[in-house]
Protein backbone atom coordinates (compact mmCIF):
# COMPACT_ATOMS: atom_id res chain seq x y z
CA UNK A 1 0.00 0.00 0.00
CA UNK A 2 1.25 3.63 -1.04
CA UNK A 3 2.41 5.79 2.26
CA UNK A 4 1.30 9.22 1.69
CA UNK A 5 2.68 9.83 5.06
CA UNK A 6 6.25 11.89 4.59
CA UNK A 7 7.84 10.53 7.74
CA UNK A 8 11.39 12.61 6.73
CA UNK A 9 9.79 15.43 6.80
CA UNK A 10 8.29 15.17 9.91
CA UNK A 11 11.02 14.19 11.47
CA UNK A 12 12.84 17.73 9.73
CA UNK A 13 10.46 19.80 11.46
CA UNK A 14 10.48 18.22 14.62
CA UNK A 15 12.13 20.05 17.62
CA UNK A 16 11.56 19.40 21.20
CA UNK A 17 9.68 22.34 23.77
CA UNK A 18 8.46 22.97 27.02
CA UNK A 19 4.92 22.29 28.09
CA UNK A 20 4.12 22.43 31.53
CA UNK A 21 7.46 22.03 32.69
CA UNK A 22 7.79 19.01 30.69
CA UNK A 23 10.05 18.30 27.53
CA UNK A 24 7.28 17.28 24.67
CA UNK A 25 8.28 16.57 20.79
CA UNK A 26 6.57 19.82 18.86
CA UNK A 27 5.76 19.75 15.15
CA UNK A 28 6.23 22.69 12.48
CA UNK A 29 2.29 24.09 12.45
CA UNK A 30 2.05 23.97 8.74
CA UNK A 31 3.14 20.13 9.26
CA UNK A 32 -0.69 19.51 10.83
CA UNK A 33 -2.03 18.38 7.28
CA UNK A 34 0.37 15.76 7.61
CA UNK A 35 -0.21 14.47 10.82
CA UNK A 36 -3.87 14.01 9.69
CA UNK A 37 -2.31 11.77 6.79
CA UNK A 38 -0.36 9.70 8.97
CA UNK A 39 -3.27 8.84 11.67
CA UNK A 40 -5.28 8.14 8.21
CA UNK A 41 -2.56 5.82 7.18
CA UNK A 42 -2.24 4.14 10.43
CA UNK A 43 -6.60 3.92 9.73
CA UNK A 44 -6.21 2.79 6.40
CA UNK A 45 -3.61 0.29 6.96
CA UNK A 46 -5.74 -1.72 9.87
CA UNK A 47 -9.10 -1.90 7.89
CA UNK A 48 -7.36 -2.75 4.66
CA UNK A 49 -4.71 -4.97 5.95
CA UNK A 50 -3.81 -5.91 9.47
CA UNK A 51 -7.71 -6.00 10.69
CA UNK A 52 -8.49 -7.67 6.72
CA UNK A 53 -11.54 -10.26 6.77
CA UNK A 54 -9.00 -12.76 5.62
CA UNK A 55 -6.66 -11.96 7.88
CA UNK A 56 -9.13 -12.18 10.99
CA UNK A 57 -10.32 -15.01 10.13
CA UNK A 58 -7.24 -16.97 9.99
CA UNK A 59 -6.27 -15.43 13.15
CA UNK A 60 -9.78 -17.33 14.23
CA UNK A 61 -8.39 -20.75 12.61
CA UNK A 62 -5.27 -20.86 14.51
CA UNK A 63 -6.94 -20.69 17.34
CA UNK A 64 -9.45 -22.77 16.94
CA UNK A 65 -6.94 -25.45 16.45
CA UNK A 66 -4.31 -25.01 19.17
CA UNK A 67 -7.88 -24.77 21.23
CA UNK A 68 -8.74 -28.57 19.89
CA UNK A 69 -5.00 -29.63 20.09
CA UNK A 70 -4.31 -28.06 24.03
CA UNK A 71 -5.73 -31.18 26.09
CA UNK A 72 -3.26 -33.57 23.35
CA UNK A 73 0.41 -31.53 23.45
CA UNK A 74 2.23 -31.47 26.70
CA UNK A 75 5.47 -28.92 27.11
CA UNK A 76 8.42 -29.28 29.35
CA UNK A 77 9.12 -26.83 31.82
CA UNK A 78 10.66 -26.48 34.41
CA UNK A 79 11.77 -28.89 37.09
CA UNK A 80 10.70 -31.44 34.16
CA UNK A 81 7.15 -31.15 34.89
CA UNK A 82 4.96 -30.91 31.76
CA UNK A 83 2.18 -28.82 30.87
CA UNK A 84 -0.93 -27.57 28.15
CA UNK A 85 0.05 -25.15 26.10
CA UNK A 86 -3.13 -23.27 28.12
CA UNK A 87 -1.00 -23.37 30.71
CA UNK A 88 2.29 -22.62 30.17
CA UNK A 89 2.02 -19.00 30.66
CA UNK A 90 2.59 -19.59 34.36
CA UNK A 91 5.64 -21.30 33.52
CA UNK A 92 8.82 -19.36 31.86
CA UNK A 93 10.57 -22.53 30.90
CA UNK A 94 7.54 -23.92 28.93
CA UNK A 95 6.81 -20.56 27.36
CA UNK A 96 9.80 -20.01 26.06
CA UNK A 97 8.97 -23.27 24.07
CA UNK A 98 5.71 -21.90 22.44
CA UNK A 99 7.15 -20.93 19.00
CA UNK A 100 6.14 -21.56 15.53
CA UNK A 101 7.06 -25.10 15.47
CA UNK A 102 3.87 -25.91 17.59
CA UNK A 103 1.33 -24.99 13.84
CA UNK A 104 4.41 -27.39 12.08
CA UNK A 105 3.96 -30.07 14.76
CA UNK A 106 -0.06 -30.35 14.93
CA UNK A 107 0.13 -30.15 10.78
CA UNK A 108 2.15 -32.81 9.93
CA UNK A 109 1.49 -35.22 13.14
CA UNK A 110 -0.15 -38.66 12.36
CA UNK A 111 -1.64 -38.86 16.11
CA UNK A 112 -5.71 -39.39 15.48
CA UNK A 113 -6.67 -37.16 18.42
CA UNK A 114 -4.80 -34.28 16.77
CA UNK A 115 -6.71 -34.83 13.30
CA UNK A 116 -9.35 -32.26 14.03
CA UNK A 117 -6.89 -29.26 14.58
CA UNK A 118 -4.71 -30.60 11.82
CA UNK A 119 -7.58 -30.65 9.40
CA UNK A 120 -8.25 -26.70 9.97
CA UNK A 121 -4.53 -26.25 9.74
CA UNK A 122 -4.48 -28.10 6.35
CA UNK A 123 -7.61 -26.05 5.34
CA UNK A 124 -5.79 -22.63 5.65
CA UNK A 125 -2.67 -23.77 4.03
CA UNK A 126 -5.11 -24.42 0.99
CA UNK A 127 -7.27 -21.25 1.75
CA UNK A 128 -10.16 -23.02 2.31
CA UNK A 129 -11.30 -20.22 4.54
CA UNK A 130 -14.82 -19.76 6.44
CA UNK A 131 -16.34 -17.61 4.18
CA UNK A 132 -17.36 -14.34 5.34
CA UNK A 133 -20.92 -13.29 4.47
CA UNK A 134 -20.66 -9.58 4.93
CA UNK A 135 -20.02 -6.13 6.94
CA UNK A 136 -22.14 -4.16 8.75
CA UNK A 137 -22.04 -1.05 11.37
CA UNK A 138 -23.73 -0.74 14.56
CA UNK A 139 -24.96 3.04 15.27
CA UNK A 140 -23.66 2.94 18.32
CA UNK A 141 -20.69 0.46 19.68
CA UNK A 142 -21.44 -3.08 20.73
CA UNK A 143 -19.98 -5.10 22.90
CA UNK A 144 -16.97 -7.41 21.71
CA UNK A 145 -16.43 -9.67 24.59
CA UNK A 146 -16.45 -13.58 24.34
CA UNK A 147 -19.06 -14.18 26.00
CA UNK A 148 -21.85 -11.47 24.04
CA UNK A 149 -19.75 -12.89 20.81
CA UNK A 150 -21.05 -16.20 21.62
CA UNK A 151 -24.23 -14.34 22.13
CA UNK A 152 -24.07 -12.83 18.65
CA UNK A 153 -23.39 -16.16 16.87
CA UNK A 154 -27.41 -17.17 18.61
CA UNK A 155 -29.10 -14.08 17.50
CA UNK A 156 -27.80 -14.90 13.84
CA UNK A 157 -28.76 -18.32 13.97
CA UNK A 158 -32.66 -17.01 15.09
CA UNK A 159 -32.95 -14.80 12.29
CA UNK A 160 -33.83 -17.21 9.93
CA UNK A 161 -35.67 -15.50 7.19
CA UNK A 162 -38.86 -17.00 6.03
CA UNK A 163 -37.42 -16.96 2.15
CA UNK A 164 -35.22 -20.03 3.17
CA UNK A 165 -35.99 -23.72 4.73
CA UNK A 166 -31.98 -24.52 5.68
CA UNK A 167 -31.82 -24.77 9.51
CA UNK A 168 -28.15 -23.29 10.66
CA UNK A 169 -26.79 -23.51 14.04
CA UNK A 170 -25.50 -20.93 16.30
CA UNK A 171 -21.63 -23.00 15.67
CA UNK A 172 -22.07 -22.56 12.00
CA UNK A 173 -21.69 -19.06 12.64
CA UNK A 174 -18.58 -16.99 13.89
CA UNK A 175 -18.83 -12.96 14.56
CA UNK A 176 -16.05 -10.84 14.52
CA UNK A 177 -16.25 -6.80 16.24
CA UNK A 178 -13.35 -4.76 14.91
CA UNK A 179 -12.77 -1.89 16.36
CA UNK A 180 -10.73 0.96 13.85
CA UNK A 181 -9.97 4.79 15.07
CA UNK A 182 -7.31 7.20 14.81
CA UNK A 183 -4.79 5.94 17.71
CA UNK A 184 -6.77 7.56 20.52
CA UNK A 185 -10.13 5.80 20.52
CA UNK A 186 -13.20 7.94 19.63
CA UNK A 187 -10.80 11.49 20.03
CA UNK A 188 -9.05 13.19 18.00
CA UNK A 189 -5.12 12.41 18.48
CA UNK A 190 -3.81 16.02 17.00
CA UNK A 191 -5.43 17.65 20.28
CA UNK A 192 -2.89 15.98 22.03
CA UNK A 193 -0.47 17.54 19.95
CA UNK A 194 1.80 20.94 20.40
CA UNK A 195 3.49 22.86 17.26
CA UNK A 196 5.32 25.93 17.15
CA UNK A 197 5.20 28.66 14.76
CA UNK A 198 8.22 30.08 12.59
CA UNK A 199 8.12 33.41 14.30
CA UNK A 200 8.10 31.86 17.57
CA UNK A 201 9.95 28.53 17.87
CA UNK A 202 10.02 27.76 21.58
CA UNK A 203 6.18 28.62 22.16
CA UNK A 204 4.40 25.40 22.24
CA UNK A 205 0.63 25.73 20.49
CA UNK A 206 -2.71 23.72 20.04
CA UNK A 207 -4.33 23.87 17.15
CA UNK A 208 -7.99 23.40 16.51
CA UNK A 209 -9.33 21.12 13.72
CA UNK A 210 -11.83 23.76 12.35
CA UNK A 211 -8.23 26.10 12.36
CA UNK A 212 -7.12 23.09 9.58
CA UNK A 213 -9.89 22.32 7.07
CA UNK A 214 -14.03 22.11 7.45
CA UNK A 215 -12.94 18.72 5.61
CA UNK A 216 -11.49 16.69 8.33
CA UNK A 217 -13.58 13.81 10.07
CA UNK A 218 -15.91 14.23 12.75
CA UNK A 219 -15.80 10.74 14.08
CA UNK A 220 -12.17 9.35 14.85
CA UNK A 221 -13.31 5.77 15.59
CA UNK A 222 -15.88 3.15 14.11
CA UNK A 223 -16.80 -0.57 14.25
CA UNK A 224 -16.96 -3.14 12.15
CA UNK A 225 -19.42 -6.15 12.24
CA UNK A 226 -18.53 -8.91 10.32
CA UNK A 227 -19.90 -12.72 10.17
CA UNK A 228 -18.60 -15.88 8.52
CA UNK A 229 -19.83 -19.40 8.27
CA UNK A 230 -18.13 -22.62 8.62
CA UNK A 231 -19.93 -24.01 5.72
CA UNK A 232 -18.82 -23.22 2.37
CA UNK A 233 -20.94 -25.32 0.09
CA UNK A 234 -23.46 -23.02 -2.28
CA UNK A 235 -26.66 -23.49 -0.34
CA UNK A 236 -26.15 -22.97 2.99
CA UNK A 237 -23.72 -19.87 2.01
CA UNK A 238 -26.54 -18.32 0.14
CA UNK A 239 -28.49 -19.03 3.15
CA UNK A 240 -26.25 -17.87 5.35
CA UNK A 241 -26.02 -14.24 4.00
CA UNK A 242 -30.22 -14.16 4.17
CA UNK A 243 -29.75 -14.74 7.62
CA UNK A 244 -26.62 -12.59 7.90
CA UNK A 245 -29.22 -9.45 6.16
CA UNK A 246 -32.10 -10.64 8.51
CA UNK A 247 -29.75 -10.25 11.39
CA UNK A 248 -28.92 -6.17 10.08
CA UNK A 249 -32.42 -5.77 10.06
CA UNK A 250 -33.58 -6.99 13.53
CA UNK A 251 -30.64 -5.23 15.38
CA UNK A 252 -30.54 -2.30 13.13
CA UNK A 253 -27.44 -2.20 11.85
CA UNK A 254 -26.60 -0.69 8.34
CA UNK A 255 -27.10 -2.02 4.93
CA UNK A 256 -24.52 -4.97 3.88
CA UNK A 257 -23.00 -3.28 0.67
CA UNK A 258 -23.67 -6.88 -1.20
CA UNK A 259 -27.63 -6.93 0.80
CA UNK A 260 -29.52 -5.95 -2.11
CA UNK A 261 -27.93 -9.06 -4.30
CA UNK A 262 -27.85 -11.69 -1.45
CA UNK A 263 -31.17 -10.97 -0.25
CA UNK A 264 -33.39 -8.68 -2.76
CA UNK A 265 -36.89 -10.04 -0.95
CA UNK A 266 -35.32 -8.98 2.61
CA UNK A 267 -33.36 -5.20 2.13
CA UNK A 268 -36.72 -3.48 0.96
CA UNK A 269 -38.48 -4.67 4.17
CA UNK A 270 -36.30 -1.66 5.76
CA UNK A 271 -36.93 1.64 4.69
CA UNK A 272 -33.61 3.48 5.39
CA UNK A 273 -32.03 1.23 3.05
CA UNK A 274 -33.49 2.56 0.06
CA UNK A 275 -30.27 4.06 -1.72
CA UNK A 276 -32.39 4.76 -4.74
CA UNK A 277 -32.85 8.50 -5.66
CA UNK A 278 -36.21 10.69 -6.09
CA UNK A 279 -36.41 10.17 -9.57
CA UNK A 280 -36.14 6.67 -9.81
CA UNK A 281 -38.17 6.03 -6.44
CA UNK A 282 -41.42 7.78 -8.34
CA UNK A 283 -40.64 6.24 -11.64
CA UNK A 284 -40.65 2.86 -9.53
CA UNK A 285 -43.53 4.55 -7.79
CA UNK A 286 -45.51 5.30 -11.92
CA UNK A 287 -44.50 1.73 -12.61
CA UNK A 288 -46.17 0.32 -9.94
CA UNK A 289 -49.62 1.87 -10.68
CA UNK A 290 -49.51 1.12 -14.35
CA UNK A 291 -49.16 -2.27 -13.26
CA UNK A 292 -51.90 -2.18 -10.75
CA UNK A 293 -54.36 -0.18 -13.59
CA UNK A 294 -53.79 -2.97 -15.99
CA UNK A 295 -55.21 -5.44 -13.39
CA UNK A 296 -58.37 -3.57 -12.91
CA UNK A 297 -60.98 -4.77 -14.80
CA UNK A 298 -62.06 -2.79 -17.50
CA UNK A 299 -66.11 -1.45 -17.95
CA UNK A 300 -67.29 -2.65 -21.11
């Protein structure tokens, strides 16, 4: 991904000043434009690639199978006792043991009750992923913890549309809360910042974000809401996403981008997520009472 963050450059006009007694690192004040870049970079670099779907849901993988191989691998540690993987955070000798090996060891081990982690192992070497059947955003911030995940996972598995007869289970579903801002959670990080002016270099400064550009974001954090399912054949994925948009609709979230392809009988049921224009919305509208006037009978 192209950097349009000029790191040199910051680090030019970078000079150290006191703030309360206290030694802080000061920016140039025409560098502010770029500080905005750079906490957009650091934005754009999680929701494109280190919080990817693909990448989060390998993450999920991995752990599902060191999960299902931790009661069948035992680690030395110290005094020669062994240990769970689970467990070896308590012990410094078996920790140190945790490395990569351990994915090498459960994929290529013939032991039967390691088959089950191995298998999901063998199915991300191949990308056979869990397929993800969408985004969404809450309009205001959900809870992400295990237990309300689990939760999550139920309420999907309930919303079964009435446009589809496959049952799905609460395990056939897995949902994933990201949570993406600027560094500083929902505030803005450049009010924690100081700059100094040309004309007066050792006088530390805020500066306001209406001071920069009307432009600039009002919200410096969001969340993203995204489910997969474990089964990848063709008709329970293409019932999974009508639950998935039955799911958005219940709790309110926003539109899947993909909704109105997915689920066409479902994303009309919710009024807000009509993304069709005036124009088109009466001409729809003329349509529909043509239509309905050719259905009338006719007096002779």
């Amino acid at each position: 991904m192209r950097n349009i963050f000029d790191y040199r450059r910051f680090l030019k006009f970078a000079r150290v000043c006191e703030v309360n007694n206290e030694n802080h690192i000061c920016s140039r004040d025409k560098e502010v434009d770029d500080l905005y870049d750079m906490f957009h970079m650091r934005h754009s670099l999680h929701r494109k690639a280190y919080q990817h779907k693909a990448v989060n849901i390998i993450e999920f993988m991995i752990t599902e199978a060191l999960v299902k191989a931790d009661p069948h691998i035992l680690i030395e540690g110290s005094n020669g006792e062994t240990c769970r993987m689970s467990e070896a955070i308590d012990d410094m000798e078996a920790y140190t043991k945790l490395t990569d090996h351990i994915f090498e060891q459960i994929l290529y081990s013939t032991k039967p009750e390691l088959s089950k982690a191995k298998d999901i192992l063998q199915n991300i070497i191949c990308r056979r992923l869990y397929k993800c059947l969408g985004q969404t955003t809450p309009k205001t911030p959900i809870e992400a913890s295990q237990k309300e995940l689990m939760k999550y996972s139920e309420e999907v598995a309930r919303a079964k549309p009435s446009s589809t007869d496959v049952d799905l289970k609460p395990d056939d579903f897995i949902v994933s809360v990201v949570n993406l801002n600027y560094g500083r959670k929902d505030k803005n990080p450049i009010n924690d910042v100081h700059f100094y002016t040309k004309k007066d270099p050792e006088t530390p400064i805020k500066i306001n974000k209406t001071q920069v550009s009307k432009m600039l974001p009002d919200r410096f954090a969001e969340q993203l809401i995204r489910v997969y399912c474990k089964k990848t054949d063709e008709k329970n994925l293409e019932a999974a996403k009508k639950y998935f948009v039955q799911w958005c609709i219940t709790r309110d979230f926003s539109k899947p981008v993909d909704g109105d392809i997915t689920a066409p009988e479902l994303t009309p049921l919710k009024a807000e997520w009509d993304n069709t224009d005036d124009g088109e919305r009466k001409e729809r509208a003329r349509g529909a009472r043509a239509e309905l006037f050719k259905r009338m009978p006719q007096d002779n």
